[in-house]
PDB file of N, CA and C in Angstrom:
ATOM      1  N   UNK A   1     -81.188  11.505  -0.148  1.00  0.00           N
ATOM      2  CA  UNK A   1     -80.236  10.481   0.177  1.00  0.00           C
ATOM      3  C   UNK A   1     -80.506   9.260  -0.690  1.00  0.00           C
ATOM      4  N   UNK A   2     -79.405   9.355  -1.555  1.00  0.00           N
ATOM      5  CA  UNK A   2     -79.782   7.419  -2.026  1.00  0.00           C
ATOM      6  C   UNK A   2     -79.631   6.204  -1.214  1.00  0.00           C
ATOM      7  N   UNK A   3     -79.899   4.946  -1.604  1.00  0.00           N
ATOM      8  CA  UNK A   3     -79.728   4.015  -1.389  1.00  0.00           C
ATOM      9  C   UNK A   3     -78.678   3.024  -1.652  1.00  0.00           C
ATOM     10  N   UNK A   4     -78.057   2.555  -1.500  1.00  0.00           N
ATOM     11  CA  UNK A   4     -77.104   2.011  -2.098  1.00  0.00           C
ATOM     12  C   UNK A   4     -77.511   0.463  -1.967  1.00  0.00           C
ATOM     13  N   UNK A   5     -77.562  -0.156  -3.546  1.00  0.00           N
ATOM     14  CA  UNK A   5     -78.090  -1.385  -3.243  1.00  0.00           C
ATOM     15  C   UNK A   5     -77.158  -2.653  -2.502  1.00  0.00           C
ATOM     16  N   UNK A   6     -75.935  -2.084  -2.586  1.00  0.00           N
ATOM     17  CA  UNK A   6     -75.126  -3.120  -1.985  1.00  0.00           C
ATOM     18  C   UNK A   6     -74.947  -2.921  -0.629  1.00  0.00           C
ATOM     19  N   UNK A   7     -75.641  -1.802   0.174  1.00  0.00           N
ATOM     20  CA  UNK A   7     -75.630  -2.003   1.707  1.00  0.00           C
ATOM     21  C   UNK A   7     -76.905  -2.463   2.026  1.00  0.00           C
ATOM     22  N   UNK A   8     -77.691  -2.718   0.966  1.00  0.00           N
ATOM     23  CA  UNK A   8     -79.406  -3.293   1.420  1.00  0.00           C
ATOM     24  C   UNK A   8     -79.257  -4.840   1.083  1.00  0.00           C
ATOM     25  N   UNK A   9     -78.593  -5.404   0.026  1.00  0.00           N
ATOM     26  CA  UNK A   9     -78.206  -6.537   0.121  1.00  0.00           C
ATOM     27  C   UNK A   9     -77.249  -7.289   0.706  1.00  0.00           C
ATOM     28  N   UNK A  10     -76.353  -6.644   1.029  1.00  0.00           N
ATOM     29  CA  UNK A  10     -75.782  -7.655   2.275  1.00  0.00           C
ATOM     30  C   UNK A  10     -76.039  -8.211   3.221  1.00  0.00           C
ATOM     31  N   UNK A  11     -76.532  -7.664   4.073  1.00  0.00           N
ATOM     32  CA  UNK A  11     -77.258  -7.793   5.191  1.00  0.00           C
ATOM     33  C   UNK A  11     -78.135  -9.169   4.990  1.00  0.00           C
ATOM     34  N   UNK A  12     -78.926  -8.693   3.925  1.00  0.00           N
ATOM     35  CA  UNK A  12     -80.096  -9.742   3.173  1.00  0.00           C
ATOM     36  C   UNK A  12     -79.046 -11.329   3.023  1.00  0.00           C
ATOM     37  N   UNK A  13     -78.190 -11.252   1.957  1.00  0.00           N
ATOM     38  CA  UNK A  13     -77.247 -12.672   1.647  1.00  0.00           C
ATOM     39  C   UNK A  13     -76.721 -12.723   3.238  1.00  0.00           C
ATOM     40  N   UNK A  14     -76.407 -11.888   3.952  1.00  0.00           N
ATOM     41  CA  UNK A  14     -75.505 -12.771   4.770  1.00  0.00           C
ATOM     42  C   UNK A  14     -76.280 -13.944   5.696  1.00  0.00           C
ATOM     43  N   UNK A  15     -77.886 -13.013   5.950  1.00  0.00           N
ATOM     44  CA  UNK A  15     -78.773 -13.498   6.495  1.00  0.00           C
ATOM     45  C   UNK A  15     -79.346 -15.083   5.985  1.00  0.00           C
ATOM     46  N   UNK A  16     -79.420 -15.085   5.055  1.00  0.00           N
ATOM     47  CA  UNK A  16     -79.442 -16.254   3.976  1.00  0.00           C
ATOM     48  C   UNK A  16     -78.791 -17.114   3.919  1.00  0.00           C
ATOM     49  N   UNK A  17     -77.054 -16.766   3.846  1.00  0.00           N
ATOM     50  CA  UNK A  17     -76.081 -17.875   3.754  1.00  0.00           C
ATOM     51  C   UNK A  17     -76.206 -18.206   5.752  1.00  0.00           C
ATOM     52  N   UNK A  18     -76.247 -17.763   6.631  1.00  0.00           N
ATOM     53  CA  UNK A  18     -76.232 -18.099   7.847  1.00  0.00           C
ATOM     54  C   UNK A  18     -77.593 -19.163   8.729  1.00  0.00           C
ATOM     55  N   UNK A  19     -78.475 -18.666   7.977  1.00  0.00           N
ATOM     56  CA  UNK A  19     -79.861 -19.796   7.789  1.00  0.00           C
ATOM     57  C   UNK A  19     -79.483 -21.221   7.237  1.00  0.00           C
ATOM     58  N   UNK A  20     -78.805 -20.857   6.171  1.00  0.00           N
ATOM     59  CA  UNK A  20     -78.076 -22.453   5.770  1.00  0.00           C
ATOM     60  C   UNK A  20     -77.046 -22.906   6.801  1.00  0.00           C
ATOM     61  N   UNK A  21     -76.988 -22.338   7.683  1.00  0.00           N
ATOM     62  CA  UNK A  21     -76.018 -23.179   8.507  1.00  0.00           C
ATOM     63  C   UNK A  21     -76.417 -24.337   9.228  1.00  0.00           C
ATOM     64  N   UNK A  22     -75.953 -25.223  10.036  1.00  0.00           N
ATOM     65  CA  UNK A  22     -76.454 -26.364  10.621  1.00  0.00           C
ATOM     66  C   UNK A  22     -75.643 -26.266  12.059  1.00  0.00           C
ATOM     67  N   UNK A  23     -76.446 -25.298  12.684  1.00  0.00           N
ATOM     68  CA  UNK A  23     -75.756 -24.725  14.077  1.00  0.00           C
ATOM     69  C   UNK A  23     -76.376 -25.678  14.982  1.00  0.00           C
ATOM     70  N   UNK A  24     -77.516 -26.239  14.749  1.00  0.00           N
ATOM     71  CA  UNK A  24     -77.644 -27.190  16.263  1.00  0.00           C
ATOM     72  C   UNK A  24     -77.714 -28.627  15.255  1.00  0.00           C
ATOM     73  N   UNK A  25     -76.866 -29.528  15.345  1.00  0.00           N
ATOM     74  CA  UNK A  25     -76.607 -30.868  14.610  1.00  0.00           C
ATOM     75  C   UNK A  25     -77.421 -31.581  15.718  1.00  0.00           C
ATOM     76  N   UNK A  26     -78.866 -31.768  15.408  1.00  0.00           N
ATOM     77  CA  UNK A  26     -79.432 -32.712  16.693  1.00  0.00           C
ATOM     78  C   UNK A  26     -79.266 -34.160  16.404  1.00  0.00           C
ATOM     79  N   UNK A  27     -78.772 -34.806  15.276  1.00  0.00           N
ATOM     80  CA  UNK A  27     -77.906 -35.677  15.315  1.00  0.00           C
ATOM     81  C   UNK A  27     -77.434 -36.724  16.029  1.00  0.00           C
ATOM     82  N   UNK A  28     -76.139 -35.545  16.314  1.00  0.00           N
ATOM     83  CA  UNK A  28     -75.062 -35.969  17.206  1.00  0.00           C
ATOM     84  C   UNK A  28     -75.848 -35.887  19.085  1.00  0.00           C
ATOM     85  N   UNK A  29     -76.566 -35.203  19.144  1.00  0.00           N
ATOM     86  CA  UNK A  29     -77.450 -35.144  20.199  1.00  0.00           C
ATOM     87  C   UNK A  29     -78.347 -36.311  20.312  1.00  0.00           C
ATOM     88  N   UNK A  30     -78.588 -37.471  19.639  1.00  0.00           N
ATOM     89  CA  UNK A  30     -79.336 -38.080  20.098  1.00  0.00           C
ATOM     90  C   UNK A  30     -78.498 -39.297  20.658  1.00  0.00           C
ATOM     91  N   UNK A  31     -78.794 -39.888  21.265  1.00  0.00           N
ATOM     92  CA  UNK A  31     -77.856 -41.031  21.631  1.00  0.00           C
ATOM     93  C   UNK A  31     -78.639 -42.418  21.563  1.00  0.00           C
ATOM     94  N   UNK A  32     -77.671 -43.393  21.344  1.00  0.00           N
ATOM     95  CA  UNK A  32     -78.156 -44.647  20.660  1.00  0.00           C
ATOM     96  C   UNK A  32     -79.276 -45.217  21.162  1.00  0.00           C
ATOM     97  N   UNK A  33     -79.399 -44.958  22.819  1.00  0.00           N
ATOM     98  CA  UNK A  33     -80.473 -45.506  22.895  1.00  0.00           C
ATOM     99  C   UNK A  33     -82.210 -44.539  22.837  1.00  0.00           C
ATOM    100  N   UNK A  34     -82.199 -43.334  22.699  1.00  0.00           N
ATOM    101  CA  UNK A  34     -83.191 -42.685  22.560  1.00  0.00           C
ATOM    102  C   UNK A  34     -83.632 -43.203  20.662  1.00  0.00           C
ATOM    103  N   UNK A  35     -82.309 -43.065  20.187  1.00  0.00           N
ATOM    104  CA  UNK A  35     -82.614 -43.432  18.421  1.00  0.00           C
ATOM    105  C   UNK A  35     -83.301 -44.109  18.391  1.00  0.00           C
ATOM    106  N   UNK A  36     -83.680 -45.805  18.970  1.00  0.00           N
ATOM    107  CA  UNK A  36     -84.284 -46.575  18.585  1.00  0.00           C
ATOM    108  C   UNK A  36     -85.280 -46.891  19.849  1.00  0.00           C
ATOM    109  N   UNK A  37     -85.698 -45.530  20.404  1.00  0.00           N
ATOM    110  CA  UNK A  37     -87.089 -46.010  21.461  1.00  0.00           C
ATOM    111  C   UNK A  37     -88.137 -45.724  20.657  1.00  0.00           C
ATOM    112  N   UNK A  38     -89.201 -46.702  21.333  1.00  0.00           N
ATOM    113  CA  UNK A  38     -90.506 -46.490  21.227  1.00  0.00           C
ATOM    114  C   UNK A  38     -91.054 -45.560  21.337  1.00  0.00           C
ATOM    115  N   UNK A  39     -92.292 -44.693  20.715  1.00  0.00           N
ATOM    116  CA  UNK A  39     -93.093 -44.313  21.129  1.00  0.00           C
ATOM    117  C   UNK A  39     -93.965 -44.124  22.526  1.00  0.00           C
ATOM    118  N   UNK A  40     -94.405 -42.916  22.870  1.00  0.00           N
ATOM    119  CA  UNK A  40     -94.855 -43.318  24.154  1.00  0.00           C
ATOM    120  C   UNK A  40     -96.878 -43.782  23.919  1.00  0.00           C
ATOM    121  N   UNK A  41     -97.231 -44.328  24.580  1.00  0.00           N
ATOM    122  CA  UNK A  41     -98.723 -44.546  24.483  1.00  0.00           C
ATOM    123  C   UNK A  41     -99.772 -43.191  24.395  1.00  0.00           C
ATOM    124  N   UNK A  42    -100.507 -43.327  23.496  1.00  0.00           N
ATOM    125  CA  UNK A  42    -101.213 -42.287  23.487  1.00  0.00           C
ATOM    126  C   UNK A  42    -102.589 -42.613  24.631  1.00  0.00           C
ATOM    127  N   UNK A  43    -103.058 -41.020  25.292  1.00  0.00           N
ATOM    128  CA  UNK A  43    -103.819 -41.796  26.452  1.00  0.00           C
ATOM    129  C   UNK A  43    -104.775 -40.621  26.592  1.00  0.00           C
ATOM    130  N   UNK A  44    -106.179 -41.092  26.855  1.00  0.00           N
ATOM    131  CA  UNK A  44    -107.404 -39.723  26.408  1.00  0.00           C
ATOM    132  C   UNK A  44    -106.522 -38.743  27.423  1.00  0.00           C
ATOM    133  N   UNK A  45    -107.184 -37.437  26.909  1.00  0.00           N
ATOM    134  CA  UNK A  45    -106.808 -36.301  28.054  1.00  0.00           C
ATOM    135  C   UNK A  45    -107.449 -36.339  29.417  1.00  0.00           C
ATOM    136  N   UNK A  46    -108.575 -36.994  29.571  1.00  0.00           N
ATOM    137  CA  UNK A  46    -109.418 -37.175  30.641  1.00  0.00           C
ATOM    138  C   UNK A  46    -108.286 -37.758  31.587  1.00  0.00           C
ATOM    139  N   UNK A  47    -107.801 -38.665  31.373  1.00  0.00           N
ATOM    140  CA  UNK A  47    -107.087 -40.016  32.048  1.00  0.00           C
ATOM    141  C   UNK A  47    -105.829 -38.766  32.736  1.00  0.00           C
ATOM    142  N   UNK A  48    -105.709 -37.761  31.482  1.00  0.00           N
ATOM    143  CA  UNK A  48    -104.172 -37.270  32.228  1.00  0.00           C
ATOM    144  C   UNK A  48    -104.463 -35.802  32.844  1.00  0.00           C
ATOM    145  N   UNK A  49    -105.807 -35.338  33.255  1.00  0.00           N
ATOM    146  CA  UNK A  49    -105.956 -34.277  33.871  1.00  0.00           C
ATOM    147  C   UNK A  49    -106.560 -35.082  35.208  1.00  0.00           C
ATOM    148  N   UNK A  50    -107.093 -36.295  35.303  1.00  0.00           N
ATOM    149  CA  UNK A  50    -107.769 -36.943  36.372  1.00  0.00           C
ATOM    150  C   UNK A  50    -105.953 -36.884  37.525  1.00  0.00           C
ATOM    151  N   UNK A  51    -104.905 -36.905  37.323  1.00  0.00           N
ATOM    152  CA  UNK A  51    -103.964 -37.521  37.379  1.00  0.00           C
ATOM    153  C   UNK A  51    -103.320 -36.020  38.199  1.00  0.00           C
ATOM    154  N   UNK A  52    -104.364 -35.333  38.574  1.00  0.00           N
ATOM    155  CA  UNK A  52    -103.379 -34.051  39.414  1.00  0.00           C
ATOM    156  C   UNK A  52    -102.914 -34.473  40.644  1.00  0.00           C
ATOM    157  N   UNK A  53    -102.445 -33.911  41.520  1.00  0.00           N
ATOM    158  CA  UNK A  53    -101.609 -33.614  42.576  1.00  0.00           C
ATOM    159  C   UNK A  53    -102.759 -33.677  43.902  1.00  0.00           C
ATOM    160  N   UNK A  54    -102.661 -34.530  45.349  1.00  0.00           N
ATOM    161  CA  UNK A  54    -103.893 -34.083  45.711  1.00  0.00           C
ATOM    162  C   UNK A  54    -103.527 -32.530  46.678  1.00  0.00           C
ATOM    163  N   UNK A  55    -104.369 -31.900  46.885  1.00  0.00           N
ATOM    164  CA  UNK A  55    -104.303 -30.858  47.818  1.00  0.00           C
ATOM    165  C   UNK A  55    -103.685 -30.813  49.000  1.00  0.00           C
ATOM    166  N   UNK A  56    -102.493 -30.327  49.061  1.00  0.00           N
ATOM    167  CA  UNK A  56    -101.314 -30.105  50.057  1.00  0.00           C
ATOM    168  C   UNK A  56    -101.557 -29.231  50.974  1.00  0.00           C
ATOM    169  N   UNK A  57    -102.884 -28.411  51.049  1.00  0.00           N
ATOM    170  CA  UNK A  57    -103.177 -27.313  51.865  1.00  0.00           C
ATOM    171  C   UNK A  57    -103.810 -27.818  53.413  1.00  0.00           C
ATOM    172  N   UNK A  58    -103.345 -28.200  54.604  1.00  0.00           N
ATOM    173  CA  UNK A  58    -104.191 -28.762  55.868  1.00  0.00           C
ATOM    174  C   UNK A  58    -103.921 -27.582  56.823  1.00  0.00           C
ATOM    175  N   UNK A  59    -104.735 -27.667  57.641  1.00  0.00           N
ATOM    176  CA  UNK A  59    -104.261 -26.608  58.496  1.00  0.00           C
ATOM    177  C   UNK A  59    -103.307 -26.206  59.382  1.00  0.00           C
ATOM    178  N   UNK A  60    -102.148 -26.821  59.144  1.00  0.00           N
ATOM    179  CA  UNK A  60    -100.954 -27.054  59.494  1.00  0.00           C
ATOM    180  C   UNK A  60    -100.333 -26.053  59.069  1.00  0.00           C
ATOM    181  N   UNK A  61    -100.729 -26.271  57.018  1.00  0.00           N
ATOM    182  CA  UNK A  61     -99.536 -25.258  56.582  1.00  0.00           C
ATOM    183  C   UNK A  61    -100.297 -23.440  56.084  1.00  0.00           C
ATOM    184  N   UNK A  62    -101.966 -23.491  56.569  1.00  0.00           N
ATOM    185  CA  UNK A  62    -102.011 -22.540  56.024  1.00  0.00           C
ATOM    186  C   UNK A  62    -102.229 -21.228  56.790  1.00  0.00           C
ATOM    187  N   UNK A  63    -101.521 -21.609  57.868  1.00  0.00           N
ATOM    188  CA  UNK A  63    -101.103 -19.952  58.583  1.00  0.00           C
ATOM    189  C   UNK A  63     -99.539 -19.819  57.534  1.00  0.00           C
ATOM    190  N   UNK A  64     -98.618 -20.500  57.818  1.00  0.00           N
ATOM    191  CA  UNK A  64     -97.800 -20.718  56.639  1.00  0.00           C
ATOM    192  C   UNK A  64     -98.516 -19.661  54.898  1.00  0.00           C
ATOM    193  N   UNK A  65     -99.078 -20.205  54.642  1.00  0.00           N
ATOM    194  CA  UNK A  65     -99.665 -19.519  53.355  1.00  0.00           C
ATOM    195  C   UNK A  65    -100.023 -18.341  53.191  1.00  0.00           C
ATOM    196  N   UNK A  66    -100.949 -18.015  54.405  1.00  0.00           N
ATOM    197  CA  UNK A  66    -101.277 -16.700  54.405  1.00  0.00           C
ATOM    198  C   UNK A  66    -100.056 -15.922  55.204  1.00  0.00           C
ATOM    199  N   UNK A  67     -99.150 -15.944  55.741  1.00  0.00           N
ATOM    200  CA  UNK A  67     -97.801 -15.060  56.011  1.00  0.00           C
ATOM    201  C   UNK A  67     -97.253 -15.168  54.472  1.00  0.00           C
ATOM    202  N   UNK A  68     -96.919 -16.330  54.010  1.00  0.00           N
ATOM    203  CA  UNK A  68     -96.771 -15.565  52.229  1.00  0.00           C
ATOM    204  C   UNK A  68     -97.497 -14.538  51.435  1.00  0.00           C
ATOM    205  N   UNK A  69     -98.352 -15.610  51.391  1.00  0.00           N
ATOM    206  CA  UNK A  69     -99.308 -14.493  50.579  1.00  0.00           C
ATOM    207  C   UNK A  69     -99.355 -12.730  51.012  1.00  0.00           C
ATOM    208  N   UNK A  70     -99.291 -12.939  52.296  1.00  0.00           N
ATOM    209  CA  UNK A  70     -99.492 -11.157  52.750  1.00  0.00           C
ATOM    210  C   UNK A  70     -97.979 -10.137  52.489  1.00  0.00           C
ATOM    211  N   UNK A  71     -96.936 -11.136  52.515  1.00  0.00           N
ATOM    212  CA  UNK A  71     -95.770 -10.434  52.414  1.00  0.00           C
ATOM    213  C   UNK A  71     -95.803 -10.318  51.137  1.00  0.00           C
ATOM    214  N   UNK A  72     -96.488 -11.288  49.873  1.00  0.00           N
ATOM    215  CA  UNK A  72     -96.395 -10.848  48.393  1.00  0.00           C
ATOM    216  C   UNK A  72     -97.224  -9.578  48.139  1.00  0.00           C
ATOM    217  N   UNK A  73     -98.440  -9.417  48.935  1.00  0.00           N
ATOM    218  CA  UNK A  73     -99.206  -8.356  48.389  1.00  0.00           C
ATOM    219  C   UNK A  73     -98.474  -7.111  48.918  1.00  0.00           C
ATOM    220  N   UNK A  74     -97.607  -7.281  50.107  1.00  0.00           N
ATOM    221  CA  UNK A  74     -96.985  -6.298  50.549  1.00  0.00           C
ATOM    222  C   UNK A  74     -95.884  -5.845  49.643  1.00  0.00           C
ATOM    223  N   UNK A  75     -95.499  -6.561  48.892  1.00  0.00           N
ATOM    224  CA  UNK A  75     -94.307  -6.508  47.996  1.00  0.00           C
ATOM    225  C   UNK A  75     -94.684  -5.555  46.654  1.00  0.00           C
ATOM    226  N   UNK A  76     -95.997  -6.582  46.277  1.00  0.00           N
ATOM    227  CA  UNK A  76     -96.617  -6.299  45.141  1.00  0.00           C
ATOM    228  C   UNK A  76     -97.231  -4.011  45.480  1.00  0.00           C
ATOM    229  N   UNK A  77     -97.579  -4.232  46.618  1.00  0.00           N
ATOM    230  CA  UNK A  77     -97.911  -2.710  46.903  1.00  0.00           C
ATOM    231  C   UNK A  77     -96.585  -1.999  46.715  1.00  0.00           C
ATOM    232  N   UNK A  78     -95.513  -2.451  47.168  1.00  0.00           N
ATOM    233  CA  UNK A  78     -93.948  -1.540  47.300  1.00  0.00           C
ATOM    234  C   UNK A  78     -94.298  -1.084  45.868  1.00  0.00           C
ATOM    235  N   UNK A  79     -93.794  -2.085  44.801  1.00  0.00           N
ATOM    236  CA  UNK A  79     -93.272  -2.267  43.589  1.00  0.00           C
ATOM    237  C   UNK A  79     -94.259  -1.563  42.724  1.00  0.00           C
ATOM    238  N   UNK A  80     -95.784  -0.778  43.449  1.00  0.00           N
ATOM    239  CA  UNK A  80     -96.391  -0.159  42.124  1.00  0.00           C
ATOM    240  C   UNK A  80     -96.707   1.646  42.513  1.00  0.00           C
ATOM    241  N   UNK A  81     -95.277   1.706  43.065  1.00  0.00           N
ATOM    242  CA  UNK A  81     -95.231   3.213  43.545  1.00  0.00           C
ATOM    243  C   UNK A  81     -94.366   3.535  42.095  1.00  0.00           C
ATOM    244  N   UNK A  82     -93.807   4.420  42.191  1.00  0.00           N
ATOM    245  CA  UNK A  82     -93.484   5.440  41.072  1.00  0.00           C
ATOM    246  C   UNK A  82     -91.162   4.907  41.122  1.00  0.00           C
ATOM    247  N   UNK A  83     -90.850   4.770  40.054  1.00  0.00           N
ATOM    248  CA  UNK A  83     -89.226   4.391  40.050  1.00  0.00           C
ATOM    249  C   UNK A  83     -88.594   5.827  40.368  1.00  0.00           C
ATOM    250  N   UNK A  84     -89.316   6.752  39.608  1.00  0.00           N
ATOM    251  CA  UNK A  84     -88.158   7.932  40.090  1.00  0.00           C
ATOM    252  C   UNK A  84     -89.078   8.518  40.899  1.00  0.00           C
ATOM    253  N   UNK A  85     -87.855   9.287  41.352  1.00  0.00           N
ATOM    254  CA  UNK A  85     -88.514  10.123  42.793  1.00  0.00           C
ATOM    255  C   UNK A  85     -88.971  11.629  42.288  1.00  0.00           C
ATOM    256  N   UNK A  86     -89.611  12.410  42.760  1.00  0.00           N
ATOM    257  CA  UNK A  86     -90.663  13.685  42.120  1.00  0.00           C
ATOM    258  C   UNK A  86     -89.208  14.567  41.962  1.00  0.00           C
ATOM    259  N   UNK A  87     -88.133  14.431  42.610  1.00  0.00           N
ATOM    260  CA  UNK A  87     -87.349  15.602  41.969  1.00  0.00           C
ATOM    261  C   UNK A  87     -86.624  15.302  41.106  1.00  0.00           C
ATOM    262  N   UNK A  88     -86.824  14.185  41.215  1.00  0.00           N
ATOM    263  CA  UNK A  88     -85.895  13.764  38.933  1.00  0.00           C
ATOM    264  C   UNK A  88     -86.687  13.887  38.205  1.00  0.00           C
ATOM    265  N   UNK A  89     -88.184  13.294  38.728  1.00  0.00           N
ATOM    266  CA  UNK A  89     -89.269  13.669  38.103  1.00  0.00           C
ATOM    267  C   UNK A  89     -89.380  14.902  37.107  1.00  0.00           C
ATOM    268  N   UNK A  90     -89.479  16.014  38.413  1.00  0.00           N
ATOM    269  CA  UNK A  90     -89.759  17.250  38.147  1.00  0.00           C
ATOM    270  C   UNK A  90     -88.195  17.884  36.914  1.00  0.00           C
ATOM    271  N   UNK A  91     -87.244  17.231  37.102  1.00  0.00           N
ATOM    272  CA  UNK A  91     -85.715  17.680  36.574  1.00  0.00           C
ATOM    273  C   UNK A  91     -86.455  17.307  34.796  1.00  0.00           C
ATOM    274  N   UNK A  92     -86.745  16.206  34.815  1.00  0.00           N
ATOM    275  CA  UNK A  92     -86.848  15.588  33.877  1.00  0.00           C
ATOM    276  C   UNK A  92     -87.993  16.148  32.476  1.00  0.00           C
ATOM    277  N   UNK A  93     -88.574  16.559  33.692  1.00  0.00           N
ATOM    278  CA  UNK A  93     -89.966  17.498  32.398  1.00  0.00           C
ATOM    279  C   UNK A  93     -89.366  18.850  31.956  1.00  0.00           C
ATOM    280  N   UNK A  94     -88.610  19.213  32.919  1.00  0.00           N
ATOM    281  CA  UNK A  94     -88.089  20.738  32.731  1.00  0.00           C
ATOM    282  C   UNK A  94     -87.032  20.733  31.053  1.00  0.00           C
ATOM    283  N   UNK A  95     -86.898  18.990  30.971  1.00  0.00           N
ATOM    284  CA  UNK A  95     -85.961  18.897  29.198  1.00  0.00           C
ATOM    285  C   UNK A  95     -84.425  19.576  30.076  1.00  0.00           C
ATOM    286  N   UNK A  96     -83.475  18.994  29.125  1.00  0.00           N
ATOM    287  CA  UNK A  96     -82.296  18.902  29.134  1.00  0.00           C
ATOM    288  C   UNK A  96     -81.546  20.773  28.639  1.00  0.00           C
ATOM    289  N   UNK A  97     -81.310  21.429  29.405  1.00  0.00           N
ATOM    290  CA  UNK A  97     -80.974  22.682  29.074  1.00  0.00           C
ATOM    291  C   UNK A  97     -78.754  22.705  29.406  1.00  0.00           C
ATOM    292  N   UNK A  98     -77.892  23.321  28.614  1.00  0.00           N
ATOM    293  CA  UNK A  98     -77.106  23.579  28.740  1.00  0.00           C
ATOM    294  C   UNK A  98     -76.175  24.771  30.168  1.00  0.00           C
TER     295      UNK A  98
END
């Protein structure tokens, strides 16, 4: 089988001329007042990992938690049984006969 160089290069130029396109104009996306903001402050990483969330867990909500959690592992058990069932299974090894 040959090749034909003009079905191996098309593909190639069209790919090329479509790279030159200017499909997202971020531009027109910015708006006047983001154009001329400031910078934000640069700030050690220490300062912005000190800065978490405090712990929402009291014993209020964690009978709450563990009824989640148990219905996910229950879920998670459904979901790692087998998609087909043993007699498509079994259809399926036997290969496709007329």
């Amino acid at each position: 089988m040959r090749i034909r160089p003009a079905l191996v290069t098309l593909p190639l130029i069209a790919s090329l001329i479509a790279g030159c396109s200017d499909l997202l104009p971020l531009d027109a996306a910015l708006r006047n007042g983001t154009r001329g903001a400031a910078y934000p402050d640069l700030i050690p990483a220490e300062q912005i990992t000190d800065r978490g969330t405090p712990n929402r867990i009291t014993p209020e909500t964690a009978p709450d938690l563990d009824q989640r959690s148990a219905g996910l592992r229950a879920r998670a058990q459904r979901l790692k049984g087998g998609v087909v069932d043993p007699t498509t299974q079994s259809r399926m090894q036997s290969g496709v006969t007329n």
